[in-house]
N, C-alpha and C. Protein backbone atom coordinates (compact mmCIF):
# COMPACT_ATOMS: atom_id res chain seq x y z
N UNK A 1 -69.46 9.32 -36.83
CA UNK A 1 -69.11 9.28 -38.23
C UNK A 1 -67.60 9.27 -38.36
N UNK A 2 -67.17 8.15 -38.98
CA UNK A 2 -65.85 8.31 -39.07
C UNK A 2 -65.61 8.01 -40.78
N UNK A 3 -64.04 8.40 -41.05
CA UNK A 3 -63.88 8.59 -42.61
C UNK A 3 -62.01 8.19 -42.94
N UNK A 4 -61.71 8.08 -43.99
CA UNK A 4 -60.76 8.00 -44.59
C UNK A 4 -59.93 9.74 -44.43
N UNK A 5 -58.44 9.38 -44.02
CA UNK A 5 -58.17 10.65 -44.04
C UNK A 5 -56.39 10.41 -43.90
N UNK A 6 -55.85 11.57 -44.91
CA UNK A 6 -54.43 11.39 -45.20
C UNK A 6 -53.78 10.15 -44.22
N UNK A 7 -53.91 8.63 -44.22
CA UNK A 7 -53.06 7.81 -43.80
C UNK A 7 -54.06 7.13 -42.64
N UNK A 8 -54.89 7.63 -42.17
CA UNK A 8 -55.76 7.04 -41.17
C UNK A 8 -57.13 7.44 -41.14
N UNK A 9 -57.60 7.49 -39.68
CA UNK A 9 -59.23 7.38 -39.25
C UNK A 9 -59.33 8.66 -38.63
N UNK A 10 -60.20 9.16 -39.03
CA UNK A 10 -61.14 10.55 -38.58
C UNK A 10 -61.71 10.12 -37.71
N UNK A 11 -61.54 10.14 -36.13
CA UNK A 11 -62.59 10.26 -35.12
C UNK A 11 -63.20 10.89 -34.24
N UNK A 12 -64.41 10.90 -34.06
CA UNK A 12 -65.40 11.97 -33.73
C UNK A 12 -65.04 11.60 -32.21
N UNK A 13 -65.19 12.73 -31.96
CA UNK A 13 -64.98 13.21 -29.94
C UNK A 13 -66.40 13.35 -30.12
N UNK A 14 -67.37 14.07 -30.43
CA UNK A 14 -68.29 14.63 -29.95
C UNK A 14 -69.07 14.67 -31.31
N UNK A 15 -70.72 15.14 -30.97
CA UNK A 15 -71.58 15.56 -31.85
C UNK A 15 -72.44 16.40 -31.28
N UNK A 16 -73.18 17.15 -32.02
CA UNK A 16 -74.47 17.87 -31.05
C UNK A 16 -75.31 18.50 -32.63
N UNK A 17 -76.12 18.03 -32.05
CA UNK A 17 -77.22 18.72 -33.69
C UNK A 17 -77.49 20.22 -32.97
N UNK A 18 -77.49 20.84 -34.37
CA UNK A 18 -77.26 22.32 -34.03
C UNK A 18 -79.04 23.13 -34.78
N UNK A 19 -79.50 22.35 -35.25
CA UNK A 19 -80.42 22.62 -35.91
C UNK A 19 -80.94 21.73 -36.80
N UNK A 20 -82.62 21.18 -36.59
CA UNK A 20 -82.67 20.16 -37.08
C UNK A 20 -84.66 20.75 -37.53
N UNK A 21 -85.02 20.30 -38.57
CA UNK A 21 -86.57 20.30 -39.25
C UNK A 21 -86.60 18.94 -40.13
N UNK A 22 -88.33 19.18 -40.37
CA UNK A 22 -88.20 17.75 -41.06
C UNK A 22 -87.13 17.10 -41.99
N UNK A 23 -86.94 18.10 -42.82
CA UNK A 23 -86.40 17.66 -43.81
C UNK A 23 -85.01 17.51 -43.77
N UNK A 24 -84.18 18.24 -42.88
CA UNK A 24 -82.76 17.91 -42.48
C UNK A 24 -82.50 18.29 -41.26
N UNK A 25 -81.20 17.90 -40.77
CA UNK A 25 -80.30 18.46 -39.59
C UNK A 25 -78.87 18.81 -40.02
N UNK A 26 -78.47 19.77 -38.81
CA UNK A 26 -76.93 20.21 -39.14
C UNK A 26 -76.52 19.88 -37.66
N UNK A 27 -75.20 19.39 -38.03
CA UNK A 27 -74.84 18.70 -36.60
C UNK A 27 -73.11 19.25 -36.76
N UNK A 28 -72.49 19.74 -35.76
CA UNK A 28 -71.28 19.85 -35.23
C UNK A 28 -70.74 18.83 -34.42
N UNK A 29 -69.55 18.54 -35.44
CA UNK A 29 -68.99 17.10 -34.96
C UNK A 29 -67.66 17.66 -34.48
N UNK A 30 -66.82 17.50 -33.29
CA UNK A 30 -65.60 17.17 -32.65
C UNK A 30 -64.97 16.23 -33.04
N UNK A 31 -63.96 16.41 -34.02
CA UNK A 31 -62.74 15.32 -34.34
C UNK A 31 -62.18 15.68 -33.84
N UNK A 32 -61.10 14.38 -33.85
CA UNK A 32 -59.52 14.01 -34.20
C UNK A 32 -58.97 13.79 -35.32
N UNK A 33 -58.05 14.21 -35.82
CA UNK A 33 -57.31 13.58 -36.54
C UNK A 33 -55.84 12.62 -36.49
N UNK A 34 -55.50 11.66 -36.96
CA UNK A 34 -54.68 10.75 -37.32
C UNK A 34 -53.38 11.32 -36.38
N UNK A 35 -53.08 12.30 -36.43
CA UNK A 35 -51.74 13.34 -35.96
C UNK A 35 -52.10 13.78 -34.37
N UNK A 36 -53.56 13.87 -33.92
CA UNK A 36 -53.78 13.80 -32.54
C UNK A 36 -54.06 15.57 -32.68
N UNK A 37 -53.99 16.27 -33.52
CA UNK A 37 -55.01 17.62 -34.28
C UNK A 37 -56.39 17.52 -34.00
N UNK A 38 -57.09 18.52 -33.40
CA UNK A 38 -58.33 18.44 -33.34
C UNK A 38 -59.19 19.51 -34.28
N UNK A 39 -59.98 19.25 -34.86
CA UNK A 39 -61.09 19.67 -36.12
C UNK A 39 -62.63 19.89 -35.67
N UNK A 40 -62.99 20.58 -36.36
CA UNK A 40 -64.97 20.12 -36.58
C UNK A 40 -65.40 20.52 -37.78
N UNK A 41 -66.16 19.62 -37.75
CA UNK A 41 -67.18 19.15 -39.17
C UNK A 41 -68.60 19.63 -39.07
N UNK A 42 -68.96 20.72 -39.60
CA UNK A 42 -70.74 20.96 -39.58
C UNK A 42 -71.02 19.94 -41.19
N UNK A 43 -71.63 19.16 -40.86
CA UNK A 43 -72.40 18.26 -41.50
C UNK A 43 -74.17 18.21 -41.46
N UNK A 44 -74.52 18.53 -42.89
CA UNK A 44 -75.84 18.51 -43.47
C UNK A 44 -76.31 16.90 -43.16
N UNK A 45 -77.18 16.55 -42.76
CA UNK A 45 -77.70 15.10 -42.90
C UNK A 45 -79.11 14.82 -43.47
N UNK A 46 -79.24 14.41 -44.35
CA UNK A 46 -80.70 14.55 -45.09
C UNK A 46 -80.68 12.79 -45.67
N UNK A 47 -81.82 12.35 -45.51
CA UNK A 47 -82.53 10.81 -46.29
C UNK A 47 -81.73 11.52 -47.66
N UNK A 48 -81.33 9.89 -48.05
CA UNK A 48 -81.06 9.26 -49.60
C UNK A 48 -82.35 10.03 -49.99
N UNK A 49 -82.05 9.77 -51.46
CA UNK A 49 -82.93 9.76 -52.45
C UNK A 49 -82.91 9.47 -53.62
N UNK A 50 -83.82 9.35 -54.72
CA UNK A 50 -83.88 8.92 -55.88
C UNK A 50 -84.05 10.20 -56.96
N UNK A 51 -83.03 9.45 -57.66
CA UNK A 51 -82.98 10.20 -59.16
C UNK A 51 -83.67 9.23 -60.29
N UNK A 52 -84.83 9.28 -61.13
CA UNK A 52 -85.23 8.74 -62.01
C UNK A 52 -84.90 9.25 -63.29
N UNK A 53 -84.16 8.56 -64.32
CA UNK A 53 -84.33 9.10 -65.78
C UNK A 53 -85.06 8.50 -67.03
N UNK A 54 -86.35 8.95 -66.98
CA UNK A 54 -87.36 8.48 -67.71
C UNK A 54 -87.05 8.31 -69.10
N UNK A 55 -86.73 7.65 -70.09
CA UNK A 55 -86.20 7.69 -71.30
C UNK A 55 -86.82 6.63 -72.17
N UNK A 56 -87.16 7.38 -73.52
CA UNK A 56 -87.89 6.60 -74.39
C UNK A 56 -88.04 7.46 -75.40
N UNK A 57 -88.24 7.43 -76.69
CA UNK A 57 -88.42 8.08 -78.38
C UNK A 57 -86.69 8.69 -78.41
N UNK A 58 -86.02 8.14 -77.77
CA UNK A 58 -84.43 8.57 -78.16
C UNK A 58 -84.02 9.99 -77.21
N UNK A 59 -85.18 9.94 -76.09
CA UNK A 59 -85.12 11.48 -75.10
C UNK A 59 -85.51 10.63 -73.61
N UNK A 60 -85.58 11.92 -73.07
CA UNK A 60 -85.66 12.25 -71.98
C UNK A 60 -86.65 12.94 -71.24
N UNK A 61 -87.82 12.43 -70.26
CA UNK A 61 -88.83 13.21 -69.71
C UNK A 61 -88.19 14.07 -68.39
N UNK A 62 -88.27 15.72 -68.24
CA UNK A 62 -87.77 16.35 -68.05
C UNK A 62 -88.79 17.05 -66.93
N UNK A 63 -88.02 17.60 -65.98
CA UNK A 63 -89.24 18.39 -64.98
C UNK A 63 -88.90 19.66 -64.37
N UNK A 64 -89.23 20.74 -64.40
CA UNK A 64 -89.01 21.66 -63.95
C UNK A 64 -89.55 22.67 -62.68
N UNK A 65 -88.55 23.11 -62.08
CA UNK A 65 -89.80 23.62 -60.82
C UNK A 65 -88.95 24.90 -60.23
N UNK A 66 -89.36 25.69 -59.64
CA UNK A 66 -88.41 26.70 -59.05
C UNK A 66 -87.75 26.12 -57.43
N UNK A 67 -86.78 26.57 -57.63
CA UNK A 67 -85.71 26.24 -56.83
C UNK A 67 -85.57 27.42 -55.35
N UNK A 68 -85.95 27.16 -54.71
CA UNK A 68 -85.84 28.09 -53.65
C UNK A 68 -84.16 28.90 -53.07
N UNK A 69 -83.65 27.80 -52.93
CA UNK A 69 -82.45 28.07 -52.57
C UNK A 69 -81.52 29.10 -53.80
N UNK A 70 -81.70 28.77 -54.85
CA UNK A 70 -81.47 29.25 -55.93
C UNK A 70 -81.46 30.42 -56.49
N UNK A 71 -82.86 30.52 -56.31
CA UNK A 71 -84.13 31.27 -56.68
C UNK A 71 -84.38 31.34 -58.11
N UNK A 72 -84.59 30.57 -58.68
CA UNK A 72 -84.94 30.39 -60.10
C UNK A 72 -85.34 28.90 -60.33
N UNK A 73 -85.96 29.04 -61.49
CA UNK A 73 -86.47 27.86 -62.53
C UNK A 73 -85.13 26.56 -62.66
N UNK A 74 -85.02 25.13 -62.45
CA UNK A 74 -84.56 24.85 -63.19
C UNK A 74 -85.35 23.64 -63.42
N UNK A 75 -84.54 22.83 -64.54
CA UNK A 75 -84.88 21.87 -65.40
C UNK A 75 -84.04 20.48 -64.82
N UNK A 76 -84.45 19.20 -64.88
CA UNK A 76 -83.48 18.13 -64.34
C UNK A 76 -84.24 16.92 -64.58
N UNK A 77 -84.03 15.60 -63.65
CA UNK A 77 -84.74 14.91 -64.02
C UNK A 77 -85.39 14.59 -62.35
N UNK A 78 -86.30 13.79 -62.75
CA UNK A 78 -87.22 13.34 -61.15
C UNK A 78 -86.88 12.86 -60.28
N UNK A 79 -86.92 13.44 -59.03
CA UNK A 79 -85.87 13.09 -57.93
C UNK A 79 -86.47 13.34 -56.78
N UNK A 80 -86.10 12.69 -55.69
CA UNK A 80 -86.69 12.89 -54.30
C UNK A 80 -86.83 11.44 -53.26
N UNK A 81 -87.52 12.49 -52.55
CA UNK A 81 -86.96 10.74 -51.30
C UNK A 81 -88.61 10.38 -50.59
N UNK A 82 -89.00 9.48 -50.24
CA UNK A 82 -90.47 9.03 -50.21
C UNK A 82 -90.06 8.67 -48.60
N UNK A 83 -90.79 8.95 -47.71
CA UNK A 83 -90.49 8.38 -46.66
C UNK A 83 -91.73 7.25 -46.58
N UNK A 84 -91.55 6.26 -46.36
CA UNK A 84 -92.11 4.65 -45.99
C UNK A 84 -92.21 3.78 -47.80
N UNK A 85 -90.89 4.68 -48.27
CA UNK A 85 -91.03 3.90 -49.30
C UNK A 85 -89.80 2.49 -48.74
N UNK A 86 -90.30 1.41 -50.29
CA UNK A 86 -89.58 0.37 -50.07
C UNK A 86 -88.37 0.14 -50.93
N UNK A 87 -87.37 0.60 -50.05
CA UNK A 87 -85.96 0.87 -50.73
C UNK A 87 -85.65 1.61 -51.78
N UNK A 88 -84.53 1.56 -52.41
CA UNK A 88 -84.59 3.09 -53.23
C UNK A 88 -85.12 2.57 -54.71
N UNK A 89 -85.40 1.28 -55.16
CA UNK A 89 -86.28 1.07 -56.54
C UNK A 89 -87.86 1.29 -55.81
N UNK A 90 -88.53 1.67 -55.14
CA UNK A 90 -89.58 1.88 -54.55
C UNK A 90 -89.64 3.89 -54.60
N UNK A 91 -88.62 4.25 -54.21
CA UNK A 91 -88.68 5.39 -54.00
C UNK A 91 -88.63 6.29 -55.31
N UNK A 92 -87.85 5.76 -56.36
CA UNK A 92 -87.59 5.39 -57.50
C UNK A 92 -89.22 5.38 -58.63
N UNK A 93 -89.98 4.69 -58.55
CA UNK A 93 -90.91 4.37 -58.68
C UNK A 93 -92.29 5.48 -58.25
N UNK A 94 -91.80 5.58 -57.00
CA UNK A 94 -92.87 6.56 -56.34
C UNK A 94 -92.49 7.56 -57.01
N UNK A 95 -91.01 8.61 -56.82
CA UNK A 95 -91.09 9.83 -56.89
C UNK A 95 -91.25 10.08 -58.87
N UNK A 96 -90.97 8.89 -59.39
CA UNK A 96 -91.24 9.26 -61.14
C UNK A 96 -93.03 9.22 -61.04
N UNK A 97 -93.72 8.63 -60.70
CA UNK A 97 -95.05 7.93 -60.68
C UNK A 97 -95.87 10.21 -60.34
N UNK A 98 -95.41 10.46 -58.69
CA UNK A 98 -95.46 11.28 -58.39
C UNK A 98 -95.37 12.74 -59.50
N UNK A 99 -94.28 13.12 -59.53
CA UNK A 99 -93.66 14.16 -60.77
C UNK A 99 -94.02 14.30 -61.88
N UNK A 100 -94.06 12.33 -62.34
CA UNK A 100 -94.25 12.99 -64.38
C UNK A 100 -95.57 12.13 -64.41
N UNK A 101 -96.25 11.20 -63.31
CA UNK A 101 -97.60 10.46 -63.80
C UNK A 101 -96.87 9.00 -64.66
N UNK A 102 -95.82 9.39 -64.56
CA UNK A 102 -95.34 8.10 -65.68
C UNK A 102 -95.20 6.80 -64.72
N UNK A 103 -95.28 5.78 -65.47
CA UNK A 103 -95.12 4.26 -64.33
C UNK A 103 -94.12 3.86 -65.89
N UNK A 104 -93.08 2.84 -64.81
CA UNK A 104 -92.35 2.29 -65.96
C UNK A 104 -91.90 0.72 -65.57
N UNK A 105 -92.28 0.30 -66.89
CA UNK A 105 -92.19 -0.95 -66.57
C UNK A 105 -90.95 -1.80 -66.45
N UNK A 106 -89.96 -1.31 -66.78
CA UNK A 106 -88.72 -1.40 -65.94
C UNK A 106 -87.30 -0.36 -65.49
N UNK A 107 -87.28 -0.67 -64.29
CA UNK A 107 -86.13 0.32 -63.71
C UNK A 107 -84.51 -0.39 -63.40
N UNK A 108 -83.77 0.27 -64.16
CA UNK A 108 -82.26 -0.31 -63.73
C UNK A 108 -81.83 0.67 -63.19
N UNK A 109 -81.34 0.20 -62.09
CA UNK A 109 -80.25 0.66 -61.24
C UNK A 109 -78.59 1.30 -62.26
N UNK A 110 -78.86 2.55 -62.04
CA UNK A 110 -77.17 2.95 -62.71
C UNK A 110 -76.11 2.93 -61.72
N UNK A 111 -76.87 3.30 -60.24
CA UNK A 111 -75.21 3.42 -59.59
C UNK A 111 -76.00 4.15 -58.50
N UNK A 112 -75.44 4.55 -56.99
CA UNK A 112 -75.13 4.99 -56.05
C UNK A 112 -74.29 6.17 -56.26
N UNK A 113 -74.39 7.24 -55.86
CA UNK A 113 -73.48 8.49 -55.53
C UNK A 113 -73.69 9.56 -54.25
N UNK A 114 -72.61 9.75 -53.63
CA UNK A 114 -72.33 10.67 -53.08
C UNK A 114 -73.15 12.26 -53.28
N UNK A 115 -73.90 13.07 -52.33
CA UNK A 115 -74.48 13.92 -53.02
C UNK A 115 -73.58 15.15 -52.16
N UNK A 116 -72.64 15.96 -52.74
CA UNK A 116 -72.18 16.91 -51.68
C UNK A 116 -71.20 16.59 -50.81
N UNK A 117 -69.97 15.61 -50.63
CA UNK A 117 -69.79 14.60 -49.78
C UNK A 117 -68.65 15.67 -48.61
N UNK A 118 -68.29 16.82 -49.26
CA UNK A 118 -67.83 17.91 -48.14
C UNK A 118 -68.71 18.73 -47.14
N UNK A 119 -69.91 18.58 -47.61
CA UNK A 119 -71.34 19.10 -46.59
C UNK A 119 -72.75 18.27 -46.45
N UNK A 120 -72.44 17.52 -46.75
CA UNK A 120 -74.12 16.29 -47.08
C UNK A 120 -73.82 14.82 -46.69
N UNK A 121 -74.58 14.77 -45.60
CA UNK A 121 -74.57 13.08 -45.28
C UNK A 121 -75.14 12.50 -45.95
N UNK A 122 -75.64 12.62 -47.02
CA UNK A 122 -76.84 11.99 -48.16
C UNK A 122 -76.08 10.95 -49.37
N UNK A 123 -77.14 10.44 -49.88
CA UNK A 123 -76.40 9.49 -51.41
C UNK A 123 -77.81 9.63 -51.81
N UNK A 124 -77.64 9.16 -53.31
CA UNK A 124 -78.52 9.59 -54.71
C UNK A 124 -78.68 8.03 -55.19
N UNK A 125 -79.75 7.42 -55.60
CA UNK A 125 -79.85 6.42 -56.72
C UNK A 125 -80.36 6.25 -57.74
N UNK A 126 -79.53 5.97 -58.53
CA UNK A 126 -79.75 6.13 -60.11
C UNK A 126 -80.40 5.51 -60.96
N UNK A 127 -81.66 5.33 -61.21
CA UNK A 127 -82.36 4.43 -62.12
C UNK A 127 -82.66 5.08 -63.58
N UNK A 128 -82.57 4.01 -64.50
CA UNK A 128 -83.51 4.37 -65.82
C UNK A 128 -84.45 3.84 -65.67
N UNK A 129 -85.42 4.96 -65.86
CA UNK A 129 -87.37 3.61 -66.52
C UNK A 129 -87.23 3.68 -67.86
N UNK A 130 -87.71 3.05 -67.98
CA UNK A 130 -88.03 1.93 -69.33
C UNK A 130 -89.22 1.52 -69.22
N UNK A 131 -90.25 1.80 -70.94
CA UNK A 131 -91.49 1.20 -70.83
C UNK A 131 -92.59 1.96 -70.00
N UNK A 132 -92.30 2.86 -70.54
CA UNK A 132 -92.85 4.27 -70.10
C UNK A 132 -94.55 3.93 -70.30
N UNK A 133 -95.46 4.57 -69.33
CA UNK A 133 -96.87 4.23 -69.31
C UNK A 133 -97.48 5.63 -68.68
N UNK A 134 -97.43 6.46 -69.57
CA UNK A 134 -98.49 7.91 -68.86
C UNK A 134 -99.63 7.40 -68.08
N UNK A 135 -99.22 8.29 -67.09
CA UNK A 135 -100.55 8.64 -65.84
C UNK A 135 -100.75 10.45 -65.22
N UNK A 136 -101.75 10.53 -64.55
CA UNK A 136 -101.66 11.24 -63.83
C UNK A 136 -100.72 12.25 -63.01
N UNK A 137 -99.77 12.88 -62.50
CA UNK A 137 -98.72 13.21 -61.63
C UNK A 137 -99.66 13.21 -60.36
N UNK A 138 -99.30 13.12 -59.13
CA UNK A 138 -99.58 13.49 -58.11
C UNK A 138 -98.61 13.71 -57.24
N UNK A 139 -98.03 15.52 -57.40
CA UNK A 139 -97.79 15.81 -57.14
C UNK A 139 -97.73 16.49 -55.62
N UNK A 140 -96.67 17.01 -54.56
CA UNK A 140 -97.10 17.50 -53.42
C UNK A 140 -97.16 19.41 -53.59
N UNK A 141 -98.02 19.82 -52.58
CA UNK A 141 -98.04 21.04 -52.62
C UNK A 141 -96.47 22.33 -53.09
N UNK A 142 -95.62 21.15 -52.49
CA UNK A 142 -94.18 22.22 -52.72
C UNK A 142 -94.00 22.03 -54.38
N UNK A 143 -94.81 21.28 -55.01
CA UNK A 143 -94.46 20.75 -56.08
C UNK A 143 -95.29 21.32 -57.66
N UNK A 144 -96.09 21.98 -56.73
CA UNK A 144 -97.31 22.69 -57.33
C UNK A 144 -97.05 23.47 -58.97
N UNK A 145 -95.68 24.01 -59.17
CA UNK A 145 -95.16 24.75 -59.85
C UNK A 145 -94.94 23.86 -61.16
N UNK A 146 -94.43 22.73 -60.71
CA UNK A 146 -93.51 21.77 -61.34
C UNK A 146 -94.10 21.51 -62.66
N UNK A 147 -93.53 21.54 -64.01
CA UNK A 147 -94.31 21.26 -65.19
C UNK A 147 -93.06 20.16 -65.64
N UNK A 148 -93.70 19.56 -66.76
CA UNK A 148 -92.66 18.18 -67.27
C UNK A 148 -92.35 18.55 -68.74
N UNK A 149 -92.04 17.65 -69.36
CA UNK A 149 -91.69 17.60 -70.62
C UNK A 149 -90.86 16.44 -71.36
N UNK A 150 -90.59 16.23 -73.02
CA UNK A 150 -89.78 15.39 -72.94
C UNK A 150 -89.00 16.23 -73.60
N UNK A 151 -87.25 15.54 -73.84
CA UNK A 151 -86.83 16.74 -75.15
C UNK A 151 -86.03 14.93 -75.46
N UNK A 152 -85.54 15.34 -76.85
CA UNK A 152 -84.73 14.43 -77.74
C UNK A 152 -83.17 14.36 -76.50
N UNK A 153 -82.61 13.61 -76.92
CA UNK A 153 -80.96 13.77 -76.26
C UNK A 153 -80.42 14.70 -76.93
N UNK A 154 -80.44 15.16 -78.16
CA UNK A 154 -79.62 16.22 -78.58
C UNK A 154 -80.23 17.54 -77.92
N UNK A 155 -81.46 17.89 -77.60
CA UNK A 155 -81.97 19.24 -76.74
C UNK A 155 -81.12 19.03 -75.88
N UNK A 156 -81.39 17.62 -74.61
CA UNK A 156 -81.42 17.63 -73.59
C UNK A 156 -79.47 18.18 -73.16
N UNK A 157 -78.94 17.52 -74.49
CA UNK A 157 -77.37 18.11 -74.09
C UNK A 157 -76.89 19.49 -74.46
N UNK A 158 -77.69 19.94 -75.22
CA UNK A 158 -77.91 21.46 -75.63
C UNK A 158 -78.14 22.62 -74.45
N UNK A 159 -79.53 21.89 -73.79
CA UNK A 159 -79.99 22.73 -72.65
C UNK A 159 -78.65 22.72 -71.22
N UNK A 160 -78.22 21.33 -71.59
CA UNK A 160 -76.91 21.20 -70.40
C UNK A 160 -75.86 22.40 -70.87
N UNK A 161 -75.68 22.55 -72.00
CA UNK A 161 -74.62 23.38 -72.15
C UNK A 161 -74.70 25.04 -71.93
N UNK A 162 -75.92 25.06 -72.56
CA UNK A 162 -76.96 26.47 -72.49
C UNK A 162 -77.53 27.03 -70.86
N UNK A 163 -76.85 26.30 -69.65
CA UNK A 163 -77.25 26.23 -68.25
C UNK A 163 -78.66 26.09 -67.92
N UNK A 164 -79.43 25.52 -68.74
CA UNK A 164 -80.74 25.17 -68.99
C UNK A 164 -80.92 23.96 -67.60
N UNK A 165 -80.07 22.70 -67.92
CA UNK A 165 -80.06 22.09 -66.81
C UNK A 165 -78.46 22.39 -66.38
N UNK A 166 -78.88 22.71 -65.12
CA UNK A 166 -77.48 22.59 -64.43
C UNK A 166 -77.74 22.06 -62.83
N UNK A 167 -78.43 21.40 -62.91
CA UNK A 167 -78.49 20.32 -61.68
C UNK A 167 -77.59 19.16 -61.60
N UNK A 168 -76.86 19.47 -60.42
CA UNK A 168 -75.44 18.40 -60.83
C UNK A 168 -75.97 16.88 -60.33
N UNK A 169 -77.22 16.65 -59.88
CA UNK A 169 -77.31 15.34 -59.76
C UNK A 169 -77.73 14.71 -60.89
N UNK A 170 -78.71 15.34 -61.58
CA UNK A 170 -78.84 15.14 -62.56
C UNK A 170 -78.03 14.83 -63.84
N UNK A 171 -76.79 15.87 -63.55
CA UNK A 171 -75.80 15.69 -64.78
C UNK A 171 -75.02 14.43 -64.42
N UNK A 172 -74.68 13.93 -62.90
CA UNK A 172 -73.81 12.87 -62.62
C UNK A 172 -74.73 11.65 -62.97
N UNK A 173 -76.14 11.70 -63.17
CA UNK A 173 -76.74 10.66 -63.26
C UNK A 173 -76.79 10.26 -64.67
N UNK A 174 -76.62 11.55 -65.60
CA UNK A 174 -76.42 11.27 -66.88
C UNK A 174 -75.78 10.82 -67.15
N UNK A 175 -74.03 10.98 -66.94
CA UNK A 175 -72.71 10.30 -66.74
C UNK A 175 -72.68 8.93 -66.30
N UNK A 176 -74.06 8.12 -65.63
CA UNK A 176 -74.05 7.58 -65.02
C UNK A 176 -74.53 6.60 -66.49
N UNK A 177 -75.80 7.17 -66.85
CA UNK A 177 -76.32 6.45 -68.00
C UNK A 177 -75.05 6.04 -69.18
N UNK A 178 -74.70 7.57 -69.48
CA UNK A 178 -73.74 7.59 -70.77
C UNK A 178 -72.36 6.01 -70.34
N UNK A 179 -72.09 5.78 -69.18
CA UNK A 179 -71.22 4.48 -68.81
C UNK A 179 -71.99 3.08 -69.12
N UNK A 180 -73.30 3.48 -68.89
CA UNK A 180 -74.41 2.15 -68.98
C UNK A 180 -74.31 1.48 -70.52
N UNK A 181 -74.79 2.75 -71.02
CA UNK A 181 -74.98 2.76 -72.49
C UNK A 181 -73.50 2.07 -73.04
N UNK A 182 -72.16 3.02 -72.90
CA UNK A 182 -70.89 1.84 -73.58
C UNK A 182 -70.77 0.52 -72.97
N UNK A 183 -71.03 0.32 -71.96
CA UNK A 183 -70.55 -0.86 -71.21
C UNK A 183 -71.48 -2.05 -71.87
N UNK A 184 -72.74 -1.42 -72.43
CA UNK A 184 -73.40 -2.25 -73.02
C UNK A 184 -73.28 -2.59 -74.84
N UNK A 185 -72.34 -1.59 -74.81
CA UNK A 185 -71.99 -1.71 -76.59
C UNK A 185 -70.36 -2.31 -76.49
N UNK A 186 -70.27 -2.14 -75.29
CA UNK A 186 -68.50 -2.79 -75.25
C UNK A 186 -69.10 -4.47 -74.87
N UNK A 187 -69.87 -4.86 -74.61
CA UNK A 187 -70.35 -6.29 -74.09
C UNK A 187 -71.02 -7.09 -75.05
């Protein structure tokens, strides 16, 4: 793994995974730096994943689940990573289909982001559905908790302020929309 760094290239001497389960690894990396300084990097590495923001009646379908790491409830939008899905409008698709039962008949791409980019080898992709079609959820066991909802945009920025949602992928994905939305009233 190499990177951008004051004037040059970050390069790795070494790696060694230090601890690894399904769902991630942590790996200790041996740099260099640019100056001939030597560093290390413990780096999280976890699959992409998808952020869906289900939107329709002027809101937002909303999902909530307890947070382990956390340890509490929060609120955000549908997100997760499908392994043998087909690319991230597939994964996209699956994990909204999964969570809220909803299928949507169309998904735009908002953007790519960085998730964590000082501890996380990961990126996020940003879709809106559109053309919302209730189904079922089929949900996974870790998921068991998880209840949905919709709220208007004025809740949904209410609850942001109120730490109701404070899931930052979620909020960057909003940021993500709120650019969609002018770029399309500036056009």
């Amino acid at each position: 793994m190499a990177g951008d760094s004051a004037g040059g290239i970050v390069r790795q001497v070494s790696t060694k995974v230090v601890y690894a389960n399904p769902w991630l690894s942590v790996r200790e990396d041996a740099i260099e730096r640019p100056d001939g300084s030597r560093g290390m990097y413990g780096v999280v590495d976890k699959p992409d994943f998808a952020l869906v923001i289900p939107a329709e009646r002027d809101g937002f379908h909303l999902v909530q689940e307890y947070r382990y790491p956390v340890g509490r409830r929060t609120w955000g939008f549908p997100q997760g990573t499908v392994a043998g899905a087909t690319g991230p409008e597939g994964m996209a698709a699956t994990e909204l289909a999964e969570e809220t039962g909803l299928r949507a008949r169309e998904l735009v791409r908002l953007g790519t982001l960085d998730n964590a980019q000082g501890t996380l080898a990961q990126r996020f992709h940003v879709f809106l559905a559109t053309g919302l079609t209730p189904g079922p959820p089929d949900r996974e066991a870790g998921e068991q908790d998880m209840i949905q909802r919709h709220v208007s945009r004025a809740e949904f920025e209410a609850m942001v302020r109120g730490g109701e949602v404070a899931d930052a992928c979620s909020l960057a994905g909003y940021a993500l929309l709120l650019l969609h939305e002018a770029a399309g009233r500036a056009g």
